[in-house]
Structure formats: C-alpha cells, structure tokens
N, C-alpha and C. Protein backbone atom coordinates (compact mmCIF):
# COMPACT_ATOMS: atom_id res chain seq x y z
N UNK A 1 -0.96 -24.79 18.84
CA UNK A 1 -2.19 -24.29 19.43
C UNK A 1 -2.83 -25.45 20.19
N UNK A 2 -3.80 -24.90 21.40
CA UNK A 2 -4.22 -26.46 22.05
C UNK A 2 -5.42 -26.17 21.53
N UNK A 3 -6.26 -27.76 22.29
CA UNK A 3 -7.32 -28.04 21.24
C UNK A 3 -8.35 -27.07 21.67
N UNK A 4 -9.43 -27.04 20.99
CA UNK A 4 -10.47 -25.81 21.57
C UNK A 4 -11.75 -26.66 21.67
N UNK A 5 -12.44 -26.38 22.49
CA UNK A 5 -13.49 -26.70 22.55
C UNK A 5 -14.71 -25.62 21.57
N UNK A 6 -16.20 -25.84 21.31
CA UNK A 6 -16.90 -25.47 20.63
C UNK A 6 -16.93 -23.94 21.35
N UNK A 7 -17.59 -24.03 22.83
CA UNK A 7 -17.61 -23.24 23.63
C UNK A 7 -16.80 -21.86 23.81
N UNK A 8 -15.71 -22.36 23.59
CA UNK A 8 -14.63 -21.73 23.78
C UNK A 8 -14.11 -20.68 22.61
N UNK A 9 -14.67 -21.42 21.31
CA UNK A 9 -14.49 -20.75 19.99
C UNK A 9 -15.45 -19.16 19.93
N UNK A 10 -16.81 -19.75 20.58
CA UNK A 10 -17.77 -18.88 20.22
C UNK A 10 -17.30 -17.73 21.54
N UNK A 11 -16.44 -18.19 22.61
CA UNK A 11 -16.29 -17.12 23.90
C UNK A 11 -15.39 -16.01 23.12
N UNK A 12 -14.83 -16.20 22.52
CA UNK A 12 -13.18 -15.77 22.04
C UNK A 12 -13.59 -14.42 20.96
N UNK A 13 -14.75 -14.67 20.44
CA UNK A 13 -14.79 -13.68 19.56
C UNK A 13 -14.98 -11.97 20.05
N UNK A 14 -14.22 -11.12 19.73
CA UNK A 14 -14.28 -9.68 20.39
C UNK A 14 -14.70 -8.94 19.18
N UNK A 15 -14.87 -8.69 17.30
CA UNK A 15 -15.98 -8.03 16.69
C UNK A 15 -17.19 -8.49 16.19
N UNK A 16 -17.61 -9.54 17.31
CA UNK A 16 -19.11 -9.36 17.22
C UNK A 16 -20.21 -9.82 18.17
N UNK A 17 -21.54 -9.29 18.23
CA UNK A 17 -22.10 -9.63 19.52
C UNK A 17 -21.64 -10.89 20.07
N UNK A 18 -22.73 -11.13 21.43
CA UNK A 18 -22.58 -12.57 21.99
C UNK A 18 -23.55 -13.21 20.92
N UNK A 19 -24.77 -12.78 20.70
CA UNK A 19 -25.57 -12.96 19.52
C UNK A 19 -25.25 -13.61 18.41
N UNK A 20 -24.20 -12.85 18.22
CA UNK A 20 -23.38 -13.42 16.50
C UNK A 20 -23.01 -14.80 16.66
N UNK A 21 -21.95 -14.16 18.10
CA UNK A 21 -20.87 -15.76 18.23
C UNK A 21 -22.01 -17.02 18.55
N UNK A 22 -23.01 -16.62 19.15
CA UNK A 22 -23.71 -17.82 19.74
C UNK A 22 -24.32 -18.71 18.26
N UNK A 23 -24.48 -17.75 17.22
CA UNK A 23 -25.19 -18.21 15.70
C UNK A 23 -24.20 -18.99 14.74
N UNK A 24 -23.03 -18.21 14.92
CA UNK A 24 -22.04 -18.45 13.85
C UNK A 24 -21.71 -19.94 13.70
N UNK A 25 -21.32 -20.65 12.37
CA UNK A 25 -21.07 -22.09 12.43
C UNK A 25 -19.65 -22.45 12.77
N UNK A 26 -19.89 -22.95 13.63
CA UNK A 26 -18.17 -23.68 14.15
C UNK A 26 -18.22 -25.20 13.98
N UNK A 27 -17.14 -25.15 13.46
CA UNK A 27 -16.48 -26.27 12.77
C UNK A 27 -16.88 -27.96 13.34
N UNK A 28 -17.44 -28.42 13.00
CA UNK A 28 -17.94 -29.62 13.82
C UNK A 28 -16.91 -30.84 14.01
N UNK A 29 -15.77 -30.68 13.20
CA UNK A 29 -14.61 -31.42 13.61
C UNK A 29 -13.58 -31.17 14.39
N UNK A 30 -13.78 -30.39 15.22
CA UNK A 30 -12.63 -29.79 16.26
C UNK A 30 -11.92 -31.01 16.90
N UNK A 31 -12.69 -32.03 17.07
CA UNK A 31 -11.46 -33.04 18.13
C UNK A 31 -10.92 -33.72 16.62
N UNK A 32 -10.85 -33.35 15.88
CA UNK A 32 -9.97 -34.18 14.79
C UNK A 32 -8.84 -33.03 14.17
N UNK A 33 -8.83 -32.01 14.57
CA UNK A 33 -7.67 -30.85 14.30
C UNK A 33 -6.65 -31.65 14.08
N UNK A 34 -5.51 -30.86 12.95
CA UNK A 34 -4.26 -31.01 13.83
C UNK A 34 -3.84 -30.17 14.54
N UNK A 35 -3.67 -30.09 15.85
CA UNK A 35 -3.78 -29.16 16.60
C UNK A 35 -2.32 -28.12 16.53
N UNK A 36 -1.40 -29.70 16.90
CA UNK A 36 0.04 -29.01 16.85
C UNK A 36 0.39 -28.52 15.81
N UNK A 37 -0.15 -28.34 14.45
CA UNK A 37 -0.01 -27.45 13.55
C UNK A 37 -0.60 -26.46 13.22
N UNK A 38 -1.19 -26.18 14.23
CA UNK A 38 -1.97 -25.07 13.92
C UNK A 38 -1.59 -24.03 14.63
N UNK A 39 -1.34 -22.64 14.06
CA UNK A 39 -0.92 -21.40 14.59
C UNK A 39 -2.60 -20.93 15.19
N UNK A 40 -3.36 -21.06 14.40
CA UNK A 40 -4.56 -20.47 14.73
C UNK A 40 -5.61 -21.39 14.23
N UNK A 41 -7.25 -21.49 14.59
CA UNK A 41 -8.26 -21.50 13.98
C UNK A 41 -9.04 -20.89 12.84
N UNK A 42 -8.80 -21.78 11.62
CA UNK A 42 -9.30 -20.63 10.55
C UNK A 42 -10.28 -21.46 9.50
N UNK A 43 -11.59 -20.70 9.32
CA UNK A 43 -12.42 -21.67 8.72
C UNK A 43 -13.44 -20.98 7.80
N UNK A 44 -13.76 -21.17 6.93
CA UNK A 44 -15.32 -20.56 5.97
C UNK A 44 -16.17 -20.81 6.56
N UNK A 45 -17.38 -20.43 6.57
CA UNK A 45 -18.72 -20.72 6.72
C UNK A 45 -19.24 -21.36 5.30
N UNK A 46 -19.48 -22.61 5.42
CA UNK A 46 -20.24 -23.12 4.57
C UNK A 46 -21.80 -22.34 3.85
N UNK A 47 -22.22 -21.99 5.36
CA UNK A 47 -23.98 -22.12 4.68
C UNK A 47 -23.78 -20.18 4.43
N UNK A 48 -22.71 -19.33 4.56
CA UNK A 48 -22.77 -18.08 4.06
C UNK A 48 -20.82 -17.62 3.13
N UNK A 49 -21.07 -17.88 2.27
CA UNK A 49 -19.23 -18.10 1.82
C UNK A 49 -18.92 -16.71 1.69
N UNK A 50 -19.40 -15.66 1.81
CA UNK A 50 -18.59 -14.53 2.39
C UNK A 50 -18.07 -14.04 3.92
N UNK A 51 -18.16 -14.95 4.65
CA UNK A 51 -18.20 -15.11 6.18
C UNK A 51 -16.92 -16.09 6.61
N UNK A 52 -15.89 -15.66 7.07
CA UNK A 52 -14.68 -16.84 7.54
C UNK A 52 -14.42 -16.24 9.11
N UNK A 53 -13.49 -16.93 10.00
CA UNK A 53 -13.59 -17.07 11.17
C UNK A 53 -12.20 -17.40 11.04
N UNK A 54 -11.58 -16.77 12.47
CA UNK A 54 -10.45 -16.88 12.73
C UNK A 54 -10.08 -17.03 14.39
N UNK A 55 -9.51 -17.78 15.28
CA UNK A 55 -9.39 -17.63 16.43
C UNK A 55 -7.79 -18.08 16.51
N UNK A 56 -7.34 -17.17 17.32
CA UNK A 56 -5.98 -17.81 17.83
C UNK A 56 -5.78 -17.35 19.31
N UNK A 57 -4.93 -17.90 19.85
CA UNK A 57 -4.06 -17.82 21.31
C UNK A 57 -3.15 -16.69 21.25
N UNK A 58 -3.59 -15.89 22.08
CA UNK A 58 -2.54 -14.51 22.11
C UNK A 58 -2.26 -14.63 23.52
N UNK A 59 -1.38 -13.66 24.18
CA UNK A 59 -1.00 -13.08 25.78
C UNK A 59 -2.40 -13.30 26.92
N UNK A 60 -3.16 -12.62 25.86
CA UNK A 60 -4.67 -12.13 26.90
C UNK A 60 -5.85 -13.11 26.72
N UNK A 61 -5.24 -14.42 26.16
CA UNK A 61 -5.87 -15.24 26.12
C UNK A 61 -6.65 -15.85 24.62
N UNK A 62 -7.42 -16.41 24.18
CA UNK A 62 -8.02 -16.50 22.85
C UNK A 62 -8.85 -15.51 22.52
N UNK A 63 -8.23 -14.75 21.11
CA UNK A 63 -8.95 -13.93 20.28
C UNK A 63 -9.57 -14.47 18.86
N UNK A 64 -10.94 -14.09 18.91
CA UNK A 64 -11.73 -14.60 17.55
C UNK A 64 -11.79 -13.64 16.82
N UNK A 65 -12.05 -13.37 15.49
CA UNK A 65 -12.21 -12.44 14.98
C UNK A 65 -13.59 -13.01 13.72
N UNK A 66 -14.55 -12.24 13.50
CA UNK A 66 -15.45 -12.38 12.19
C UNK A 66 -14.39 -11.71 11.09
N UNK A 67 -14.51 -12.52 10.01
CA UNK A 67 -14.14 -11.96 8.34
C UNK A 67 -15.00 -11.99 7.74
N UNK A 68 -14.90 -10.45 6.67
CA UNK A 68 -15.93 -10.85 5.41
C UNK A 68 -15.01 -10.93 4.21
N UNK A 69 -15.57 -11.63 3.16
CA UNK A 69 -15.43 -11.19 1.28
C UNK A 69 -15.49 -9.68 1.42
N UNK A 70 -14.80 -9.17 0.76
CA UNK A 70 -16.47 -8.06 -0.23
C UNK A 70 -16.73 -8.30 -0.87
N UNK A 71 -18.09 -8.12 -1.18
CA UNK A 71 -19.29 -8.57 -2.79
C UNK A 71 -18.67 -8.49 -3.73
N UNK A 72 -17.92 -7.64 -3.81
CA UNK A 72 -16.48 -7.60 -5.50
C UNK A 72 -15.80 -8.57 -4.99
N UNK A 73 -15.61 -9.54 -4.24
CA UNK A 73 -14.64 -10.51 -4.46
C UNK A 73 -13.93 -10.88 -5.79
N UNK A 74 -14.52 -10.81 -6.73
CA UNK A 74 -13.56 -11.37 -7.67
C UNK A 74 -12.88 -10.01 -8.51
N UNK A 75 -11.90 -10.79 -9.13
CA UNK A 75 -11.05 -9.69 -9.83
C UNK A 75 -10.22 -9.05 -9.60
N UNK A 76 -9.99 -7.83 -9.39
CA UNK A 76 -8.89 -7.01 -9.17
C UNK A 76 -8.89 -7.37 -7.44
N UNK A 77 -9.03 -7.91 -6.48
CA UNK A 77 -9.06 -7.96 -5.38
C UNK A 77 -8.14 -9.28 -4.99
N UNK A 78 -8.21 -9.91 -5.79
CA UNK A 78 -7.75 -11.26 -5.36
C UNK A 78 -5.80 -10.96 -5.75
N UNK A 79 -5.48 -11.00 -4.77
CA UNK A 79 -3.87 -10.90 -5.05
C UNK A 79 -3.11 -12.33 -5.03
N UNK A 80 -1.55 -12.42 -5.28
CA UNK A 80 -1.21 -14.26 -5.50
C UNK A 80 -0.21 -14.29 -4.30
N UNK A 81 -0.33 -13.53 -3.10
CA UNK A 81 0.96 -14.22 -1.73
C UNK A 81 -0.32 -13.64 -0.83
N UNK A 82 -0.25 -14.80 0.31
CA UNK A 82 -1.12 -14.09 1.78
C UNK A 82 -0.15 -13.32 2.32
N UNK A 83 -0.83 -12.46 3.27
CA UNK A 83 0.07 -11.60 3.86
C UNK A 83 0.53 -12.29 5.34
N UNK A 84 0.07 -13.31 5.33
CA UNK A 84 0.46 -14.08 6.95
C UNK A 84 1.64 -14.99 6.53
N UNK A 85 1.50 -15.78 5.73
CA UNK A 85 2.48 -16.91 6.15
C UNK A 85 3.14 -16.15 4.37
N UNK A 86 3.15 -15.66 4.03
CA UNK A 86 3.15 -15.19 2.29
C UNK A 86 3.64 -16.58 0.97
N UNK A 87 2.70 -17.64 1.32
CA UNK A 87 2.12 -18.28 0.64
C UNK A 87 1.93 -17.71 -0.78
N UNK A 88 2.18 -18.19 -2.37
CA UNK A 88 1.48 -17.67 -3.29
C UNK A 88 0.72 -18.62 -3.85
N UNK A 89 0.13 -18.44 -4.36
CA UNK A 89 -1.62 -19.02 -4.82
C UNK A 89 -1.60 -18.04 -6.20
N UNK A 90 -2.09 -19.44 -6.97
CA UNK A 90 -2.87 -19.12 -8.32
C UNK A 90 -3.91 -18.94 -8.56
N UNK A 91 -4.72 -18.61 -9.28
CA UNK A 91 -5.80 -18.72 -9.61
C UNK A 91 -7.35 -18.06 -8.59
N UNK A 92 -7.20 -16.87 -7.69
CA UNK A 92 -7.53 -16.60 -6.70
C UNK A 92 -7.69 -16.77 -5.40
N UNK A 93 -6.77 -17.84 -4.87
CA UNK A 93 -6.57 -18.35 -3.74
C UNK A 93 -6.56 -17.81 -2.48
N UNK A 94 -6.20 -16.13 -2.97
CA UNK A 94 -5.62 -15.51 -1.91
C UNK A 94 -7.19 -14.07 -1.84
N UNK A 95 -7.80 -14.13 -0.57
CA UNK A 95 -8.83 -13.18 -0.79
C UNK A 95 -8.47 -11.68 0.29
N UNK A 96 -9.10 -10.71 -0.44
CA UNK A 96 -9.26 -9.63 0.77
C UNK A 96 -9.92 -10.38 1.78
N UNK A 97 -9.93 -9.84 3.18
CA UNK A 97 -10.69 -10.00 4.04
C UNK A 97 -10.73 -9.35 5.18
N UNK A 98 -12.46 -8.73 5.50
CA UNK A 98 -11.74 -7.65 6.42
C UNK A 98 -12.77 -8.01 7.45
N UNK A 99 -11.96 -7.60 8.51
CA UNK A 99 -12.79 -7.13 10.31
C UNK A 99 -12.80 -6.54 10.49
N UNK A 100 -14.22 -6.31 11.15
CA UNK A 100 -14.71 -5.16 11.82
C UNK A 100 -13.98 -4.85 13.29
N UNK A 101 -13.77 -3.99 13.37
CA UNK A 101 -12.55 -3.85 14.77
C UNK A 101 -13.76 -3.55 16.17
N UNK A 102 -12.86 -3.95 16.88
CA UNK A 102 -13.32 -4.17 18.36
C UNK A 102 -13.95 -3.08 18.99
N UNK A 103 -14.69 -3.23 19.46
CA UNK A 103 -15.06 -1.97 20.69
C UNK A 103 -15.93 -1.14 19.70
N UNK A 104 -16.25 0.13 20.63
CA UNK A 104 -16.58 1.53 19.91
C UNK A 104 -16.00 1.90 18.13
N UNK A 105 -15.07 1.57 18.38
CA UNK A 105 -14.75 1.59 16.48
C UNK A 105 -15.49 0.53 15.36
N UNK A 106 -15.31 -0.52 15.96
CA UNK A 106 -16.17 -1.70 15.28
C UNK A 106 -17.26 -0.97 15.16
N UNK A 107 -18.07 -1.07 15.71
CA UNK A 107 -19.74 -0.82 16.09
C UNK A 107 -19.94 0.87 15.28
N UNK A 108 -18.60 1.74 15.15
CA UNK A 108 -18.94 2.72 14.11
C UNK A 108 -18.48 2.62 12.28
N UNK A 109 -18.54 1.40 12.07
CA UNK A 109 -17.80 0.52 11.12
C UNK A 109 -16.68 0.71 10.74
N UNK A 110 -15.87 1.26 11.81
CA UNK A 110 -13.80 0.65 11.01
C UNK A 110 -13.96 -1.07 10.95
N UNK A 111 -13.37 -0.79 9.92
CA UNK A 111 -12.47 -2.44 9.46
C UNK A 111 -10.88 -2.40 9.29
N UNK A 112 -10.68 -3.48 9.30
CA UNK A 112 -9.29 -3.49 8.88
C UNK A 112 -9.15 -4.99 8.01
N UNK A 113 -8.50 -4.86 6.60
CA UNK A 113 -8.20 -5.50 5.94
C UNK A 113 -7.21 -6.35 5.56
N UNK A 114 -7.21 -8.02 5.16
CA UNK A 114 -5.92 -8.76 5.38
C UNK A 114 -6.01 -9.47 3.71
N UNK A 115 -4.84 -10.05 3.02
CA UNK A 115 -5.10 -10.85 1.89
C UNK A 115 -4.47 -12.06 2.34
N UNK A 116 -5.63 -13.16 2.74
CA UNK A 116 -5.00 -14.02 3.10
C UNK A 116 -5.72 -15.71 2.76
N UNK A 117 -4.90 -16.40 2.61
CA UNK A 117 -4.99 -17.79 2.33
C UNK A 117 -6.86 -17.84 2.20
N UNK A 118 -7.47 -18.23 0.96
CA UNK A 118 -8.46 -18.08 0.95
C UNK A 118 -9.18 -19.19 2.08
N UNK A 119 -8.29 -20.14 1.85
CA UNK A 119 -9.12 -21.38 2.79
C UNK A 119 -8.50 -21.20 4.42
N UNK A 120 -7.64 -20.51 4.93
CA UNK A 120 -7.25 -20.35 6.31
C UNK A 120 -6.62 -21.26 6.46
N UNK A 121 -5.63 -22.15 5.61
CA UNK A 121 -4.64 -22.66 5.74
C UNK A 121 -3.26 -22.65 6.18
N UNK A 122 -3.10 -20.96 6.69
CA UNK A 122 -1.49 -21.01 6.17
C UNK A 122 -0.72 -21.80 7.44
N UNK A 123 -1.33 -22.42 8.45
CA UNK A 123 -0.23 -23.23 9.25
C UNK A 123 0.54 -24.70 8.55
N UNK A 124 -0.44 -24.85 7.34
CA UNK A 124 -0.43 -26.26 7.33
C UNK A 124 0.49 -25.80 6.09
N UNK A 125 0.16 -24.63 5.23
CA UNK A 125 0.89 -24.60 4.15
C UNK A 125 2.59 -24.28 4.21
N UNK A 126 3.12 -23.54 5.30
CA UNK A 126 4.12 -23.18 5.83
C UNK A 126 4.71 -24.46 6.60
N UNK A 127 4.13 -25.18 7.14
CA UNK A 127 4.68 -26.88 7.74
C UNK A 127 4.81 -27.94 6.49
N UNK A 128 4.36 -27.22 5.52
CA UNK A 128 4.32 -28.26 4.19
C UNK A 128 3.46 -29.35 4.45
N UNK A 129 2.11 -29.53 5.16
CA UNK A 129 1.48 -30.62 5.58
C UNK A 129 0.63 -30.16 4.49
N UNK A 130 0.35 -29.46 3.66
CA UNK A 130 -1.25 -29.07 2.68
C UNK A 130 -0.66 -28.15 1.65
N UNK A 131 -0.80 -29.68 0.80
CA UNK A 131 -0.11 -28.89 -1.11
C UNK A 131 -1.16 -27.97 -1.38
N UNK A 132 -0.35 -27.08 -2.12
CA UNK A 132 -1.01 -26.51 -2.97
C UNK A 132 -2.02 -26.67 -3.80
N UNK A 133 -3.25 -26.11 -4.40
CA UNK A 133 -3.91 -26.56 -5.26
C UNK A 133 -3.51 -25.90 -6.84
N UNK A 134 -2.78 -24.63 -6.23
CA UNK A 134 -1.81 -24.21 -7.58
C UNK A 134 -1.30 -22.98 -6.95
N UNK A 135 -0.19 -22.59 -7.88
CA UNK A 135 1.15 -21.44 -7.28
C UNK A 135 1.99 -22.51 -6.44
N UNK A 136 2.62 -21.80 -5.28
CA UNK A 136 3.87 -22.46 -5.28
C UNK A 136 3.99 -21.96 -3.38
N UNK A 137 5.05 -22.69 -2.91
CA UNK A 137 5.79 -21.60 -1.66
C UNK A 137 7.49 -21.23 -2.49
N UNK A 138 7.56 -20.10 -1.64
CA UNK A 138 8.59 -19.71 -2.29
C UNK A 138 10.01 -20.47 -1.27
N UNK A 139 11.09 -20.30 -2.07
CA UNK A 139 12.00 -21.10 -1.12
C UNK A 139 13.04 -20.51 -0.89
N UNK A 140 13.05 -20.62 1.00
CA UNK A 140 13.25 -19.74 1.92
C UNK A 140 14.57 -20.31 2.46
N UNK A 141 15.55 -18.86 2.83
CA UNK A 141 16.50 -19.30 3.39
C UNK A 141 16.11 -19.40 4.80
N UNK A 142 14.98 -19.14 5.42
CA UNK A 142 14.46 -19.50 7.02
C UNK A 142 14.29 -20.98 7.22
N UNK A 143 14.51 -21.41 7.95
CA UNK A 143 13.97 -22.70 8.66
C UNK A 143 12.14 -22.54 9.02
N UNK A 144 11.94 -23.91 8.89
CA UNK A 144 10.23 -23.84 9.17
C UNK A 144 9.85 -23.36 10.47
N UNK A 145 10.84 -23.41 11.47
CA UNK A 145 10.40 -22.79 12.87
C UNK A 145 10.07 -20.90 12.69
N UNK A 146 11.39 -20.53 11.84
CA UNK A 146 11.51 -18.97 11.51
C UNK A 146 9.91 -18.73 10.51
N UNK A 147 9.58 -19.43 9.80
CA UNK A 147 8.68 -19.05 9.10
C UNK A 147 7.34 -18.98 9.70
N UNK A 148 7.37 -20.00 10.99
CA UNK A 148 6.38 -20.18 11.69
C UNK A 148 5.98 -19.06 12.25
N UNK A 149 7.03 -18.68 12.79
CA UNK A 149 7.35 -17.08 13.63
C UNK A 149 6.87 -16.07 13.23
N UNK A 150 7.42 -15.64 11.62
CA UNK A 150 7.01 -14.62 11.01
C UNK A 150 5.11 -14.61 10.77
N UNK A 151 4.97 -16.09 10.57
CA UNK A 151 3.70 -16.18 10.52
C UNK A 151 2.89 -15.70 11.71
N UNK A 152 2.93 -15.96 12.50
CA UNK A 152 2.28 -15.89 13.83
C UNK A 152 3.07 -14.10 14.20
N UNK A 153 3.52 -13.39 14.00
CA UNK A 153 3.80 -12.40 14.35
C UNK A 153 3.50 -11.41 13.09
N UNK A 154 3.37 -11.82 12.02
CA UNK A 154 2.27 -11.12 10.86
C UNK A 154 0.50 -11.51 11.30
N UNK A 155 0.15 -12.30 12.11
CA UNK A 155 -1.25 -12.59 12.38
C UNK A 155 -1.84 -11.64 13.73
N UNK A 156 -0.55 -11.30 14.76
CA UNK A 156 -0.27 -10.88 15.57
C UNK A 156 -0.65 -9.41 15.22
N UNK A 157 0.21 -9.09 14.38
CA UNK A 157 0.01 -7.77 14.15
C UNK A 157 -1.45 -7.07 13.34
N UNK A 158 -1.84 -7.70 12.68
CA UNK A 158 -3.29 -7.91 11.97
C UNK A 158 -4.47 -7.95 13.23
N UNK A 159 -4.27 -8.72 14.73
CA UNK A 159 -5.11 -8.72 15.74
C UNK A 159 -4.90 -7.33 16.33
N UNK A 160 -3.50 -6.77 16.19
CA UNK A 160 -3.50 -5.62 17.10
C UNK A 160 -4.25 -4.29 16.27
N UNK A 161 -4.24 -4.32 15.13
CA UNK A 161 -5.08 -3.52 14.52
C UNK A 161 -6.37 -3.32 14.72
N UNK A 162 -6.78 -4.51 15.04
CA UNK A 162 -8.46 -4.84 15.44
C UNK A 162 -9.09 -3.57 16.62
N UNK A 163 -7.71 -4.30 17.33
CA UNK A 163 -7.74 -3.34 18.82
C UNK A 163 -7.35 -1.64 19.00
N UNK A 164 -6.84 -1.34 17.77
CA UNK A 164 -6.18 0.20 17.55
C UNK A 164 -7.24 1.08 17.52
C-alpha cells in the first residue's frame, strides 16, 4: 500500500458523512507506517473503542470504511480466526464488526458484518512481522505472497458488500 496522507484518509471514506470523516481520529503516525506491509489501513479509535477504521486501495481508487463493536461485544460474539487473513486469536482477539453500507442503503441502516483481527493487524500478522499476543497462525501450504492474496481478496470482497 502507498503512504497516505491525513487528508486523504478522511477523503476515502464512502459510509459516512463528510462531517464524520472530517471528526474521526486518524492515526497521527502515518509517516512512520510500514507501508509496504500493509494491505490496508486499519486502526481503533482511542478516545471511542467501539469505533475502528479501515481504508484500503481498490480499482476506483481509496475506499474507507467506519466499523462498529456491538455493545454485546463480549461473549458469544467474539470468534478465534479473522475472516480476512484467518488468523486465530485467543482470548477475544477476533471481534464482530460491522459497516454501515454505502449510499441509500447505509443511510436506511443495512450493515454488513466482518470477524476480524481485533487490532486491524492482519497484514503484519500474515507477513509474520506482529506475534501474536495468544492463539497461533495456522501452517499453510501457501506461500506468504498466496496468503497475501487471499487476504486482500477476502477484504475485497467484504468492500463489495458495502456497495451491494
């Protein structure tokens, strides 16, 4: 992924106002990324922790997306593989998280839901650059390029939903 500017983060977002994007907290370390490991932009909001952020590079240019928790976050919700890079995680690592979809559907509240890397790690966890804090990766007869792939074409498909 190339590097992003602040600007650029808050342009990218398509479920939620300009309003939102102009409020929302973006990451104040962007020129310290690793960039080349990164499939996408993925981050919590500190000052609201049911709130995460996602931007990546698609065809039509950079797509952002808002995530929430749901208020039941804990418990029966928390599953142990993300569905992007399928990472497993112990101990709740792995959260629902859903967006509100784009356009006219968004704004009549469809969402669409993902279980994924609670911290928005999975480029780094799939490059093996960011251990685990517990669970495991599973071990793959793919090469890290193939896994990369699947990753980014499971994230792919999660954006096109947005848009359905």
């Amino acid at each position: 992924m190339r590097a992003l500017t602040e600007q650029a983060v808050r342009d990218s977002f398509v479920n939620c106002s300009r309003g939102e994007a102009k409020r929302l907290a973006v990451p104040r370390d962007l020129d310290v990324r690793p960039w080349d490991d990164l499939d996408f932009l993925g981050w919590r909001d500190p000052g609201a922790p049911d709130r995460s952020y996602l931007v990546a590079e698609r065809d039509e240019g950079l797509v952002g997306v808002t995530l929430r928790l749901p208020s039941s976050r804990r418990g029966f919700l928390h599953r142990s593989m993300c569905s992007l890079c399928l990472t497993t995680h112990a101990g709740g690592d792995v959260s629902l998280m859903t967006a509100r979809k784009a356009g006219a559907a968004g704004r009549e509240g469809n969402s669409v839901g993902v279980y994924v890397c609670a911290d928005l790690a999975c480029s780094l966890y799939v490059r093996g650059k960011k251990a685990l804090r517990s669970g495991s990766r599973l071990e793959e007869t793919l090469t890290t390029d193939q896994q990369i792939a699947r990753t980014v074409g499971n994230l792919s498909a999660f954006l096109a939903k947005l848009h359905a």
